[in-house]
PDB file of N, CA and C in Angstrom:
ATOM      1  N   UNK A   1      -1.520 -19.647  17.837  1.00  0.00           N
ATOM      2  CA  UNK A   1      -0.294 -19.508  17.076  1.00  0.00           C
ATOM      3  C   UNK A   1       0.109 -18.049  16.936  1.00  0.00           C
ATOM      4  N   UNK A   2       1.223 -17.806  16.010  1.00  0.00           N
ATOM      5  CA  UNK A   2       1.662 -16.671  16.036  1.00  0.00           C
ATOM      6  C   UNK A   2       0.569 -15.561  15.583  1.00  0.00           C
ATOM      7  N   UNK A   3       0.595 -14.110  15.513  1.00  0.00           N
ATOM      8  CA  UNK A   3      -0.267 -13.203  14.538  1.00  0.00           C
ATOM      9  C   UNK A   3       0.299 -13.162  13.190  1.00  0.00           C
ATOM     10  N   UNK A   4      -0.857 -13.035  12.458  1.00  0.00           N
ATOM     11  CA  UNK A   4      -0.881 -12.696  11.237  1.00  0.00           C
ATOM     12  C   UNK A   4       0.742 -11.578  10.886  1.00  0.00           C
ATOM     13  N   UNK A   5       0.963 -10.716  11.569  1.00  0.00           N
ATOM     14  CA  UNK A   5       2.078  -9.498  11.374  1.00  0.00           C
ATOM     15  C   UNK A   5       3.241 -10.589  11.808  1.00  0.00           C
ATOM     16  N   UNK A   6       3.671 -11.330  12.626  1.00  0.00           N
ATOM     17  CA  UNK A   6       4.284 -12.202  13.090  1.00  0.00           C
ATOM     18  C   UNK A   6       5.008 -13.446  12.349  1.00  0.00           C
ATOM     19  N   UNK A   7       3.795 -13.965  11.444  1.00  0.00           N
ATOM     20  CA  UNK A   7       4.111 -15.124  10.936  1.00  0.00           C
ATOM     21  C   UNK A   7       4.357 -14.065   8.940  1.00  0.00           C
ATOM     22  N   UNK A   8       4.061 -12.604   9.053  1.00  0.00           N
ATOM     23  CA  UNK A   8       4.670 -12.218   7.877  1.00  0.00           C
ATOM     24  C   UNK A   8       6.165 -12.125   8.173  1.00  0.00           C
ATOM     25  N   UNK A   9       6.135 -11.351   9.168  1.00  0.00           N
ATOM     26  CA  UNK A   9       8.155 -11.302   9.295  1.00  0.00           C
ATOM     27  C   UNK A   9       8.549 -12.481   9.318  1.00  0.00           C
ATOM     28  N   UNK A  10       8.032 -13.670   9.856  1.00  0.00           N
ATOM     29  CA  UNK A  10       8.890 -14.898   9.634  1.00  0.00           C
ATOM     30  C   UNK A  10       9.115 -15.218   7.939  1.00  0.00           C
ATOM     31  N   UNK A  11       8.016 -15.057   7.582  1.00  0.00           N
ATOM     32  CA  UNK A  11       8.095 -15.587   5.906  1.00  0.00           C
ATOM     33  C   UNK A  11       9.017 -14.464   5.191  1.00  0.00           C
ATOM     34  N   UNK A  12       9.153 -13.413   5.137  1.00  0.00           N
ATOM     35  CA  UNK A  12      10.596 -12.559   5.319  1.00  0.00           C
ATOM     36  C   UNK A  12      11.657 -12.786   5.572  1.00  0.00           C
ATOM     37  N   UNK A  13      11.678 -13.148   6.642  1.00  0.00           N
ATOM     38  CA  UNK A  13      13.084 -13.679   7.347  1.00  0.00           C
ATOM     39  C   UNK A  13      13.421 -15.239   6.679  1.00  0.00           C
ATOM     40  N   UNK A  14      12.398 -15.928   5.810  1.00  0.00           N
ATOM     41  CA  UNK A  14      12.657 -17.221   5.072  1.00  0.00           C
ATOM     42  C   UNK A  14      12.491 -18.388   5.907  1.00  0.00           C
ATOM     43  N   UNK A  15      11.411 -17.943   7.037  1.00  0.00           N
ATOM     44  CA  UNK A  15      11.012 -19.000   7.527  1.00  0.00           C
ATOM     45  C   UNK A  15       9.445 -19.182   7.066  1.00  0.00           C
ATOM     46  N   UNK A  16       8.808 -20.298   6.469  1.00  0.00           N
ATOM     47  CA  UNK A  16       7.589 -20.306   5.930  1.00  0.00           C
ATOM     48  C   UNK A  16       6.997 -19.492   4.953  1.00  0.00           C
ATOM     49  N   UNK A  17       5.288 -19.274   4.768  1.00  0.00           N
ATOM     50  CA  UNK A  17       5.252 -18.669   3.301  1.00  0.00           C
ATOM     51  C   UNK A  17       4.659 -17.740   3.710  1.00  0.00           C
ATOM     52  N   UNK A  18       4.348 -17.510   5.374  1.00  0.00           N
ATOM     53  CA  UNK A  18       3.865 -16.374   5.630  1.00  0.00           C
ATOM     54  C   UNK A  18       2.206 -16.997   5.712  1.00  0.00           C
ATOM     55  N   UNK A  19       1.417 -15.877   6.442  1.00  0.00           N
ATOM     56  CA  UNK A  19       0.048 -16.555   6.604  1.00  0.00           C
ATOM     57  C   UNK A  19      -0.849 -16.108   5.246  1.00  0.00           C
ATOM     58  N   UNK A  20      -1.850 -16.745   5.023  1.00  0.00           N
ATOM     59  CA  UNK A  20      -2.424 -17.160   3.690  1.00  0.00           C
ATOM     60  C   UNK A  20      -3.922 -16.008   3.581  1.00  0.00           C
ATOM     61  N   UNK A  21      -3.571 -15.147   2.284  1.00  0.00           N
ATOM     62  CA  UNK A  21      -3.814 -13.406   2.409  1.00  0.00           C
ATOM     63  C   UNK A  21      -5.518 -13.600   2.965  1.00  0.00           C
ATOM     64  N   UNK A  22      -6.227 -15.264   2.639  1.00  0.00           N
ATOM     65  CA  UNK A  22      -7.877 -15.242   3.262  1.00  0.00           C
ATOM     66  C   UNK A  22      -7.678 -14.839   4.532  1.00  0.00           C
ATOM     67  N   UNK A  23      -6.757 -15.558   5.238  1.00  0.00           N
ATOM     68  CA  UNK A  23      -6.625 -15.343   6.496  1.00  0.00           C
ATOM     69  C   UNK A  23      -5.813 -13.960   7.464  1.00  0.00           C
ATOM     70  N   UNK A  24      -5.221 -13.450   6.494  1.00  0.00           N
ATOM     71  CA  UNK A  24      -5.549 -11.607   6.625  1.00  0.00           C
ATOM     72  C   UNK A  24      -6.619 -10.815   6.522  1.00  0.00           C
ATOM     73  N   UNK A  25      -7.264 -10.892   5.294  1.00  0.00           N
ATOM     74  CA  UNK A  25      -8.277 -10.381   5.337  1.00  0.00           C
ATOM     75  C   UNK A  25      -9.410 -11.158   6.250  1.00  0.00           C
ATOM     76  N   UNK A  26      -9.550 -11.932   6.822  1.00  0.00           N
ATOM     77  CA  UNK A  26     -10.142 -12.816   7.892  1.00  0.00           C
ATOM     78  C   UNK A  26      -9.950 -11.771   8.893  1.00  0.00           C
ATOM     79  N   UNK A  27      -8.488 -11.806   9.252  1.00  0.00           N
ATOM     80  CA  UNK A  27      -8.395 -10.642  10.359  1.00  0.00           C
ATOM     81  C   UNK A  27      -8.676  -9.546  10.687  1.00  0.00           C
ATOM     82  N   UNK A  28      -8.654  -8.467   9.389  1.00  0.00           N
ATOM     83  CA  UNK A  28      -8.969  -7.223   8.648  1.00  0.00           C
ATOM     84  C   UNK A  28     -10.631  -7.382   9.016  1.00  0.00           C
ATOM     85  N   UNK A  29     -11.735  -8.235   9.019  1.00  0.00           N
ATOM     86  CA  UNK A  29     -12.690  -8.225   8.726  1.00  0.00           C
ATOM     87  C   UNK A  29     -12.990  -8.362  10.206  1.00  0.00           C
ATOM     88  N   UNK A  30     -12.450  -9.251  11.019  1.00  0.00           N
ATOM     89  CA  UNK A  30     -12.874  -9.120  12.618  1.00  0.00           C
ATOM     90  C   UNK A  30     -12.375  -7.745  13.626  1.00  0.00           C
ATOM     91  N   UNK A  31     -11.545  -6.949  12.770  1.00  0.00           N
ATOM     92  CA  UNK A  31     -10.792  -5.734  13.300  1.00  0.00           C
ATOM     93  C   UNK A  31      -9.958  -6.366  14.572  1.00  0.00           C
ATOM     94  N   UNK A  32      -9.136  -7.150  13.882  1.00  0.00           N
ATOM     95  CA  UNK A  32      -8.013  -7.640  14.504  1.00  0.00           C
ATOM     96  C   UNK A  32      -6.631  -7.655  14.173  1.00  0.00           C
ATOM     97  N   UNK A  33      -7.169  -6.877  12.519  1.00  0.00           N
ATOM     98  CA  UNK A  33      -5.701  -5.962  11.865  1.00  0.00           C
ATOM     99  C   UNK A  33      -6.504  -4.939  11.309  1.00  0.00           C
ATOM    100  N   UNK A  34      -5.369  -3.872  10.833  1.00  0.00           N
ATOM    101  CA  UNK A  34      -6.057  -2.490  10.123  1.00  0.00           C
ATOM    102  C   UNK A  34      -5.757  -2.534   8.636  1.00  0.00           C
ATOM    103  N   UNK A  35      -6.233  -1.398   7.982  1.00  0.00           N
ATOM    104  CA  UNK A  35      -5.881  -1.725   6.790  1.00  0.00           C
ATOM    105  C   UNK A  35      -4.777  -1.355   6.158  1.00  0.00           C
ATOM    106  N   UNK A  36      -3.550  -0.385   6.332  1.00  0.00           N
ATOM    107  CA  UNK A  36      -2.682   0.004   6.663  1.00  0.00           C
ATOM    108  C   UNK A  36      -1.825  -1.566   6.795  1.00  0.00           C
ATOM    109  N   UNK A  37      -2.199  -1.843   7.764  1.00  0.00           N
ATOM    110  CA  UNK A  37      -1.155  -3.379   8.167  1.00  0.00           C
ATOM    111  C   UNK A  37      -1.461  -3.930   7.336  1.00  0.00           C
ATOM    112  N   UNK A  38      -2.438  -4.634   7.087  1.00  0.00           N
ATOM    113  CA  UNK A  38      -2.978  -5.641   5.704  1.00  0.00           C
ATOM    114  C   UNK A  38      -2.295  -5.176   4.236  1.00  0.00           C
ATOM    115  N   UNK A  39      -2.312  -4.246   3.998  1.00  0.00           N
ATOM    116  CA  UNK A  39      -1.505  -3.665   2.893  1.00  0.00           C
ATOM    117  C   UNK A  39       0.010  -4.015   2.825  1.00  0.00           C
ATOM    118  N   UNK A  40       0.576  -4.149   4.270  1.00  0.00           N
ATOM    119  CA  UNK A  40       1.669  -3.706   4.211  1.00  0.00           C
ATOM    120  C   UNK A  40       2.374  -4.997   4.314  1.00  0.00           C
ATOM    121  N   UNK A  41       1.875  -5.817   5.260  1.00  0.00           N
ATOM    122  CA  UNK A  41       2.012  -7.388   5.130  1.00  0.00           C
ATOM    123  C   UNK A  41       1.723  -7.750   3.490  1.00  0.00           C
ATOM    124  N   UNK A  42       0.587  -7.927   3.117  1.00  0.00           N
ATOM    125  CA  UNK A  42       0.474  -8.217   1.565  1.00  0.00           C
ATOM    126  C   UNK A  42       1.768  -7.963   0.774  1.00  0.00           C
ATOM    127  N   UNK A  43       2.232  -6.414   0.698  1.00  0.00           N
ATOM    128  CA  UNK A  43       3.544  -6.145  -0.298  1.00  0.00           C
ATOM    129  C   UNK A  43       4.367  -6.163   0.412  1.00  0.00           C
ATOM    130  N   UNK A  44       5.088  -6.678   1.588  1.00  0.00           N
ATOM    131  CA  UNK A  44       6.078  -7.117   2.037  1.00  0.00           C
ATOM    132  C   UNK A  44       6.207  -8.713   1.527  1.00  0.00           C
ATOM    133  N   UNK A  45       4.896  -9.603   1.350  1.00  0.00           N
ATOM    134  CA  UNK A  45       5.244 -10.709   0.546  1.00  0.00           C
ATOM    135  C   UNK A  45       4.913 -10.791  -0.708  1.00  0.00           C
ATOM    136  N   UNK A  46       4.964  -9.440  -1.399  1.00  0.00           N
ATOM    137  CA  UNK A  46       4.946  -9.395  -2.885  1.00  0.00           C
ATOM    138  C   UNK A  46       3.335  -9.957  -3.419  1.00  0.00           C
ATOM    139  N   UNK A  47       2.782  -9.967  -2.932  1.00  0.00           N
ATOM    140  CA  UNK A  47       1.254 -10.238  -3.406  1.00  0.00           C
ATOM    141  C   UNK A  47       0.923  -9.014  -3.599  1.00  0.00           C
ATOM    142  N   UNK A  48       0.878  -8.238  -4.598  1.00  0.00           N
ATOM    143  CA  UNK A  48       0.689  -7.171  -5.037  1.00  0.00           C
ATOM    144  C   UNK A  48      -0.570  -7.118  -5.589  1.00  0.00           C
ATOM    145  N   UNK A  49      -1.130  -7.712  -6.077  1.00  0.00           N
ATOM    146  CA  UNK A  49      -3.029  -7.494  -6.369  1.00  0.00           C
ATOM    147  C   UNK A  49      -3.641  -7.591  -5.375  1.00  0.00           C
ATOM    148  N   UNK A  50      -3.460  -8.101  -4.605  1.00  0.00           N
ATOM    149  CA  UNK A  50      -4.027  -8.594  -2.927  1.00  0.00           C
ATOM    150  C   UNK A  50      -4.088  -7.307  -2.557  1.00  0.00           C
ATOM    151  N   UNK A  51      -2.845  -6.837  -2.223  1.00  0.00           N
ATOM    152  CA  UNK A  51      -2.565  -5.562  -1.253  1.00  0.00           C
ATOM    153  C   UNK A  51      -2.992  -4.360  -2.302  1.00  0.00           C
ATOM    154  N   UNK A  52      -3.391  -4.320  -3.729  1.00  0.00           N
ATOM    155  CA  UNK A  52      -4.321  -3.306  -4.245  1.00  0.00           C
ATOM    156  C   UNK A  52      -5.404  -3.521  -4.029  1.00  0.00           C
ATOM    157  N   UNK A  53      -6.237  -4.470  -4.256  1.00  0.00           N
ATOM    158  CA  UNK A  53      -7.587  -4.764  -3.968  1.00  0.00           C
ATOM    159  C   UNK A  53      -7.775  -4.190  -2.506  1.00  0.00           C
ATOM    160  N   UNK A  54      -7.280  -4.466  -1.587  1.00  0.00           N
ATOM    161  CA  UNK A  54      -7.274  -3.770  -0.222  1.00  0.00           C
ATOM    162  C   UNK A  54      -7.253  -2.127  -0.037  1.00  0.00           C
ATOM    163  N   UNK A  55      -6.589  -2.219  -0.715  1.00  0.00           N
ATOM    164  CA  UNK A  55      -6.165  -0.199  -0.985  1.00  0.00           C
ATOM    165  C   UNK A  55      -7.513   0.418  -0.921  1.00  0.00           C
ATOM    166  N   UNK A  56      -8.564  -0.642  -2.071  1.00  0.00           N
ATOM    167  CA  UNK A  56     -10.066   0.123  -2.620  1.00  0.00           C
ATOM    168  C   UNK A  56     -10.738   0.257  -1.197  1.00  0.00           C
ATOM    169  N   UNK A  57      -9.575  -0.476   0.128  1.00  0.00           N
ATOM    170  CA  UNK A  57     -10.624   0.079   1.328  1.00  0.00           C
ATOM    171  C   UNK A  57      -9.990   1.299   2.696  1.00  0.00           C
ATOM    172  N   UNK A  58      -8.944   1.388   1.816  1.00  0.00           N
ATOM    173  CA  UNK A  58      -8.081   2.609   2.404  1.00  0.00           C
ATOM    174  C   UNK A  58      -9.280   4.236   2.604  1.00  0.00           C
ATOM    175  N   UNK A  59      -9.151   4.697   3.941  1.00  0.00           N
ATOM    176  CA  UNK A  59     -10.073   5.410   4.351  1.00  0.00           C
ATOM    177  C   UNK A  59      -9.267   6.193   5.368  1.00  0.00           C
ATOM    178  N   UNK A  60     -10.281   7.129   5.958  1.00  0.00           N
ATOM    179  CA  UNK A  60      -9.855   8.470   6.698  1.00  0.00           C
ATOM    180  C   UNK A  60      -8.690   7.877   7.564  1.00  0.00           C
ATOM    181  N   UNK A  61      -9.341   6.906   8.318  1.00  0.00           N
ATOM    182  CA  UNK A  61      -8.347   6.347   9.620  1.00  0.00           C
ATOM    183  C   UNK A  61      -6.844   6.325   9.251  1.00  0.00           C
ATOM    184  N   UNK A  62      -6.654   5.519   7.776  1.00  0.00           N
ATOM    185  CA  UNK A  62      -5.165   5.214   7.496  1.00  0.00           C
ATOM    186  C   UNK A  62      -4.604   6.814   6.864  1.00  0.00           C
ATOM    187  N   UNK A  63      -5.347   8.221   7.360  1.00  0.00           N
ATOM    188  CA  UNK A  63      -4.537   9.271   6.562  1.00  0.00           C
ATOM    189  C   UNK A  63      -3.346   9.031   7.024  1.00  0.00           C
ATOM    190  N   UNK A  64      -3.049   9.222   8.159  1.00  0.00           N
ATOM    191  CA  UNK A  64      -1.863   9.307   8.924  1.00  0.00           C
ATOM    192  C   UNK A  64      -0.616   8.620   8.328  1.00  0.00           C
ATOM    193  N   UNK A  65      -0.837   7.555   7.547  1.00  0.00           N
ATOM    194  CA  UNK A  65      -0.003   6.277   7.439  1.00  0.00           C
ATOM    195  C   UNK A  65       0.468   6.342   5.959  1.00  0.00           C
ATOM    196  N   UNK A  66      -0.259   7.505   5.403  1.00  0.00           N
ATOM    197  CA  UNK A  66      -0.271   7.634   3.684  1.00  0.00           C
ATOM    198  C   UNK A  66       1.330   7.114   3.158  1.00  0.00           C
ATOM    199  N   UNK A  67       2.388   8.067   3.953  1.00  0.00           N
ATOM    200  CA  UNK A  67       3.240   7.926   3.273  1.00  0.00           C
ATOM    201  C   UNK A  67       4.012   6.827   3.129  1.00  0.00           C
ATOM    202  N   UNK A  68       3.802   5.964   3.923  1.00  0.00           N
ATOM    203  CA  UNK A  68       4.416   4.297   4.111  1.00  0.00           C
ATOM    204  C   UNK A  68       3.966   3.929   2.428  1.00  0.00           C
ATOM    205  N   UNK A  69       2.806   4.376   1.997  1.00  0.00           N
ATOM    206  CA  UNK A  69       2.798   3.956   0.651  1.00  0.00           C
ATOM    207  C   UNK A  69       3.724   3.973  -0.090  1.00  0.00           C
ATOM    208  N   UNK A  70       4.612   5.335   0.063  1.00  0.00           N
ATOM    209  CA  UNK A  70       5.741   5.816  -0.825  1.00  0.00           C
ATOM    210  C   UNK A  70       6.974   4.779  -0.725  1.00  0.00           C
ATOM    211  N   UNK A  71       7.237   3.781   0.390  1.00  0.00           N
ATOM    212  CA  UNK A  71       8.013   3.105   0.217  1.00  0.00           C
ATOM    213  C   UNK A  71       8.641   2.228  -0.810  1.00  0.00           C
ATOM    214  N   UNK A  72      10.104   2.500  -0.846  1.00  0.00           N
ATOM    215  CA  UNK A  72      10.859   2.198  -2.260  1.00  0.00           C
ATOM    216  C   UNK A  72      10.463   0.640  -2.431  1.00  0.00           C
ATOM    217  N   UNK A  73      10.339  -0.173  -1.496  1.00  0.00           N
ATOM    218  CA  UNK A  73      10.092  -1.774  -2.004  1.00  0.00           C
ATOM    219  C   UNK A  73       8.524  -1.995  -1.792  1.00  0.00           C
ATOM    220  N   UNK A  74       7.441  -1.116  -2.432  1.00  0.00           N
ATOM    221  CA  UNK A  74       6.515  -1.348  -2.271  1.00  0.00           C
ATOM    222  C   UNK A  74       6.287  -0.550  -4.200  1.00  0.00           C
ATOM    223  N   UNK A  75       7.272  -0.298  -4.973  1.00  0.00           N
ATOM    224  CA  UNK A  75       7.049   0.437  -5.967  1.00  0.00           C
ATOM    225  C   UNK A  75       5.286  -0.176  -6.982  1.00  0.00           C
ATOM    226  N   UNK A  76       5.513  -1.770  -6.669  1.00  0.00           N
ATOM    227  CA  UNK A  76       4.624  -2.017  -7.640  1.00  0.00           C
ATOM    228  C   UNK A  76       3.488  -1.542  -7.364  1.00  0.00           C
ATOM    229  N   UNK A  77       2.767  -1.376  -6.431  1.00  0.00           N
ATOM    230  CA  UNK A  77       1.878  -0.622  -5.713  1.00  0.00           C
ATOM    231  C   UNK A  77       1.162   0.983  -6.441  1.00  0.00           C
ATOM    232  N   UNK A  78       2.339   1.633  -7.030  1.00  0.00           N
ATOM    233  CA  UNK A  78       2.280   2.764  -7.294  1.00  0.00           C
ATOM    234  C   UNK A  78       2.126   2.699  -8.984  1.00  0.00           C
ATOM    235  N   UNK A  79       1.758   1.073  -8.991  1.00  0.00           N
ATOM    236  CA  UNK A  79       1.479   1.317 -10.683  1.00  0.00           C
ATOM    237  C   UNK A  79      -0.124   1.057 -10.694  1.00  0.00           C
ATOM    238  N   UNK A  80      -0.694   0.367  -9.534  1.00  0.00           N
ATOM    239  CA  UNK A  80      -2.227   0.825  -9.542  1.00  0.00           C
ATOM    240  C   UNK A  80      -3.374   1.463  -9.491  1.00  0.00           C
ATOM    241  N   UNK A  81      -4.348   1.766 -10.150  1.00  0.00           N
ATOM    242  CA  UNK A  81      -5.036   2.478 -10.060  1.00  0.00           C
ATOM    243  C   UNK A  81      -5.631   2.970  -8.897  1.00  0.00           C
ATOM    244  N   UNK A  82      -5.482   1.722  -7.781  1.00  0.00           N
ATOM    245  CA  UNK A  82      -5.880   1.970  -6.477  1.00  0.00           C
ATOM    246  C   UNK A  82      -5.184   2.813  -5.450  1.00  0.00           C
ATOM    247  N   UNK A  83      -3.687   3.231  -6.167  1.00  0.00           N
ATOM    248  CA  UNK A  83      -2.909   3.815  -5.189  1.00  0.00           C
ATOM    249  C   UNK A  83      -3.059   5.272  -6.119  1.00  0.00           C
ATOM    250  N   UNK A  84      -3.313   5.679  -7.199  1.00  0.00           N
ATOM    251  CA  UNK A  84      -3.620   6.708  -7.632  1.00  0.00           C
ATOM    252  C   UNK A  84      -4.933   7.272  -7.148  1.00  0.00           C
ATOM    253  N   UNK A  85      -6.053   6.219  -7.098  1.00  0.00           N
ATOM    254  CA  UNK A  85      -7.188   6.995  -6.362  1.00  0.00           C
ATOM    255  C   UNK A  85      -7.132   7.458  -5.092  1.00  0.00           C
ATOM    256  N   UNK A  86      -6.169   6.940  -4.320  1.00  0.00           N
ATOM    257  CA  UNK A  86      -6.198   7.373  -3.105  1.00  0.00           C
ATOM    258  C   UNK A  86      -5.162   8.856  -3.137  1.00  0.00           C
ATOM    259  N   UNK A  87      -4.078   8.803  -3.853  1.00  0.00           N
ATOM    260  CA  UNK A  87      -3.663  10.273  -4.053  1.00  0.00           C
ATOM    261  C   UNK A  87      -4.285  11.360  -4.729  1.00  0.00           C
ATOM    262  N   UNK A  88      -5.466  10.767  -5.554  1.00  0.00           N
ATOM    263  CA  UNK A  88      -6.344  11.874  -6.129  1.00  0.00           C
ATOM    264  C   UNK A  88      -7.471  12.631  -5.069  1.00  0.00           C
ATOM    265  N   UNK A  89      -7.623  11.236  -3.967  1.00  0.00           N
ATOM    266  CA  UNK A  89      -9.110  11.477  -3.228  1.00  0.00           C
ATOM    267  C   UNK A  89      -8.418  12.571  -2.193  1.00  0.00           C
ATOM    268  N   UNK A  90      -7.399  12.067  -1.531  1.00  0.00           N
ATOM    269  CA  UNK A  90      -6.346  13.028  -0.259  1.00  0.00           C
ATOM    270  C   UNK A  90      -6.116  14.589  -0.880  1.00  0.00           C
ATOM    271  N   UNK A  91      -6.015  14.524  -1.975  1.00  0.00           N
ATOM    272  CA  UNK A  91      -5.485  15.965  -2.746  1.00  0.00           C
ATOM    273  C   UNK A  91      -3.957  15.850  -3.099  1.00  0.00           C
ATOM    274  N   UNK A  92      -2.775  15.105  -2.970  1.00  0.00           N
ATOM    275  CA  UNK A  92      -2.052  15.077  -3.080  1.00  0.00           C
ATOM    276  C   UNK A  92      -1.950  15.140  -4.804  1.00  0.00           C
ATOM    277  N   UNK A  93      -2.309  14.540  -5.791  1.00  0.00           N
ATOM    278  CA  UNK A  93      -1.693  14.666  -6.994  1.00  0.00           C
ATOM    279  C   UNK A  93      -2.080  15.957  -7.075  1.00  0.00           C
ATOM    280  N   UNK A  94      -3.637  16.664  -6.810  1.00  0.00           N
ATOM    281  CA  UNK A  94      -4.026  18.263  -7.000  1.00  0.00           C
ATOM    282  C   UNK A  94      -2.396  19.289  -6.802  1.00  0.00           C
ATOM    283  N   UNK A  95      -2.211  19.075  -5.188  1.00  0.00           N
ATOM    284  CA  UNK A  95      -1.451  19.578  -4.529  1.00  0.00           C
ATOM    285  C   UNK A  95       0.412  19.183  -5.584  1.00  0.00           C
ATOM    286  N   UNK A  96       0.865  18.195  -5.937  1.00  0.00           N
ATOM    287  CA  UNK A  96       1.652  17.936  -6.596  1.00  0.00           C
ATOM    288  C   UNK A  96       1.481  18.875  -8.153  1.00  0.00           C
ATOM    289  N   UNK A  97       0.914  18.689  -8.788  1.00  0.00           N
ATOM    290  CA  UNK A  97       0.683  19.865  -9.608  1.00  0.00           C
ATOM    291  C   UNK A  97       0.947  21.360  -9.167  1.00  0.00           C
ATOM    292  N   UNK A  98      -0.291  21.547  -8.325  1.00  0.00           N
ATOM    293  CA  UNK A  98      -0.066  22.934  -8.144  1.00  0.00           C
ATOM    294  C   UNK A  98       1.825  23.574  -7.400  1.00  0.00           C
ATOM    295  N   UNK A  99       2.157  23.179  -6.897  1.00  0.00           N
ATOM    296  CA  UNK A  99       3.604  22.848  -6.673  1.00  0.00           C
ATOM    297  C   UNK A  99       4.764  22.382  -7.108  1.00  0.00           C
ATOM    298  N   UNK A 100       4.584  21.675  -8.319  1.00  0.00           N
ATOM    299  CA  UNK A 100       5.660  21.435  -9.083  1.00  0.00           C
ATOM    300  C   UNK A 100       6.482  20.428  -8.114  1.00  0.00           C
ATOM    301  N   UNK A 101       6.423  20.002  -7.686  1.00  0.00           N
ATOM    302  CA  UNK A 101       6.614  19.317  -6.179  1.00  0.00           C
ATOM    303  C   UNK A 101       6.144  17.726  -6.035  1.00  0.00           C
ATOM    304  N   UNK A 102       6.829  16.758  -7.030  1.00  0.00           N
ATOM    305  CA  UNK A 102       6.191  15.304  -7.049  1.00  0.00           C
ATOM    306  C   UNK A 102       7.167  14.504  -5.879  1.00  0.00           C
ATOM    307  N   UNK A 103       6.900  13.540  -5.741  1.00  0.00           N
ATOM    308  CA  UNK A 103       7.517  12.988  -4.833  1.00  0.00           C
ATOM    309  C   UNK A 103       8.679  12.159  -5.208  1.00  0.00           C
ATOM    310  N   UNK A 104       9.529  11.937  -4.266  1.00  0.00           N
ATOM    311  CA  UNK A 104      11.017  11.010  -4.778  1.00  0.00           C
ATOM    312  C   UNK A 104      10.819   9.725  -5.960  1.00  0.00           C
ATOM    313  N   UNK A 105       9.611   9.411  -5.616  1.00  0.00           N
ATOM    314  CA  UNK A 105       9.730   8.201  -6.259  1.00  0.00           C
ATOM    315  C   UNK A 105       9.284   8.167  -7.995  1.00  0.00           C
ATOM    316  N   UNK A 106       8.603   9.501  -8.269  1.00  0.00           N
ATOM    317  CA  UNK A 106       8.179  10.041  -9.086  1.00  0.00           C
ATOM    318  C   UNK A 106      10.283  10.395 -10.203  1.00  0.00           C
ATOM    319  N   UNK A 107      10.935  10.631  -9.770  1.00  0.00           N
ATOM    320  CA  UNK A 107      12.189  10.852 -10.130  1.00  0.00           C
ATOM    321  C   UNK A 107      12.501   9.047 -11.123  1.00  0.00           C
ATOM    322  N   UNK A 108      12.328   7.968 -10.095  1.00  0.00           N
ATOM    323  CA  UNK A 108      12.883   6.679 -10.546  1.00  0.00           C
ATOM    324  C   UNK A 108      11.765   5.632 -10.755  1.00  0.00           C
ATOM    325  N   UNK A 109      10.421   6.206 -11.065  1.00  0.00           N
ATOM    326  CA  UNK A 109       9.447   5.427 -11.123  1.00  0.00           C
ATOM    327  C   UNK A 109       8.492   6.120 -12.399  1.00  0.00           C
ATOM    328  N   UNK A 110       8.439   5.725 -13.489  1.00  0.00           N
ATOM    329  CA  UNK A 110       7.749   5.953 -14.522  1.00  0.00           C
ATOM    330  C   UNK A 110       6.338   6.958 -14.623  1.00  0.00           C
ATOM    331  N   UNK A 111       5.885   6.040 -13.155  1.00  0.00           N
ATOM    332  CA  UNK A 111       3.919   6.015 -12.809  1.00  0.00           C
ATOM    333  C   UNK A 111       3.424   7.229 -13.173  1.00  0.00           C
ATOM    334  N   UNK A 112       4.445   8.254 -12.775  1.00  0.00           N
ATOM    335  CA  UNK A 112       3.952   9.766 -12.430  1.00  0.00           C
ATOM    336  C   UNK A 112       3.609  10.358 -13.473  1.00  0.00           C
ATOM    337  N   UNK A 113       4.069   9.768 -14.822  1.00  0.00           N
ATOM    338  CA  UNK A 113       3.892  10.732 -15.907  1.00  0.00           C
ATOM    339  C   UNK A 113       2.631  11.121 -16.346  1.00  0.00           C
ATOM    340  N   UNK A 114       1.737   9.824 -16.266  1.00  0.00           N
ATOM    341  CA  UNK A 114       0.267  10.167 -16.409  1.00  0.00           C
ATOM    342  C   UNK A 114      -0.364  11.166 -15.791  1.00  0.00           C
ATOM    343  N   UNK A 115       0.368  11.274 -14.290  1.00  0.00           N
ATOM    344  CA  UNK A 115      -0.968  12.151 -13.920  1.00  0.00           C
ATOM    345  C   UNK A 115      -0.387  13.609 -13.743  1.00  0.00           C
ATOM    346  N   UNK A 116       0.998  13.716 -14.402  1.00  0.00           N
ATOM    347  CA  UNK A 116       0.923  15.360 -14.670  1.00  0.00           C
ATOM    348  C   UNK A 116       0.347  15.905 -15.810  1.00  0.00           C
ATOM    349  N   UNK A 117      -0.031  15.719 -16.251  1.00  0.00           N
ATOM    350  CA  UNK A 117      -1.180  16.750 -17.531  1.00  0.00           C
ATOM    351  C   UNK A 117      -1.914  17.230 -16.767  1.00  0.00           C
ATOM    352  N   UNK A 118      -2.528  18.136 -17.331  1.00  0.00           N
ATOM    353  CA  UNK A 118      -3.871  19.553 -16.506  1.00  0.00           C
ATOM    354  C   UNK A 118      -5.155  18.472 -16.485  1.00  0.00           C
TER     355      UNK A 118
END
C-alpha cells in the first residue's frame, strides 16, 4: 500500500484518517522513516503529544531540519517542553538571549516568555 508520508497527505487532502501514529513509529523503528518526518507527519495531523513524545528522540542527524520546527501550523509544538529542550540542547535559546534576537514566532506566540529571564 501507500507509505506512511503518502497516506498522511491523503488524510490532509480529506481522504482517510491518515496512517495510525503505531504504525509510524513502526516505521521510525525499522529506519524506514526519520525522525524529522515522523514529527512532521504527526503535527500535520494534529496529534500533537505523539509528535512531542518523538521530539525526546530528535538528535544530531535532524540538526539540519531544526527550523521546520518553527513552522506557523505546527505552533502547538512550541508549547512543549520537548521542543524547548531541543532549543536549549542546540544553543539556540543561549544564542537568542545573547542577541536579543528571538524568532518570528516568539512575536505571536506566548511560549517565549519563559525562557527569556537570565
Amino acid at each position: 500500500g501507500p507509505s506512511v508520508a503518502t497516506r498522511t497527505l491523503m488524510a490532509m487532502a480529506g481522504e482517510g484518517e491518515g496512517p495510525k501514529t503505531a504504525d509510524m513509529l513502526a516505521a521510525l523503528k525499522r529506519h524506514d522513516s526519520y525522525v524529522d518526518t515522523t514529527i512532521g507527519n504527526l503535527a500535520d495531523l494534529k496529534r500533537w503529544d505523539d509528535a512531542a513524545k518523538v521530539l525526546e528522540q530528535w538528535g544530531p542527524s535532524e540538526r539540519s531540519t531544526i527550523f521546520a520546527l518553527f513552522r506557523a501550523q505546527w505552533a502547538p509544538l512550541r508549547k512543549t517542553p520537548q521542543f524547548w529542550a531541543i532549543m536549549e540542547r542546540e544553543g539556540l535559546v543561549e544564542f537568542w538571549k545573547q542577541s536579543g534576537q528571538w524568532p518570528d514566532f516568539c512575536v505571536h506566540e506566548p511560549v517565549c516568555e519563559a525562557h527569556k529571564g537570565s
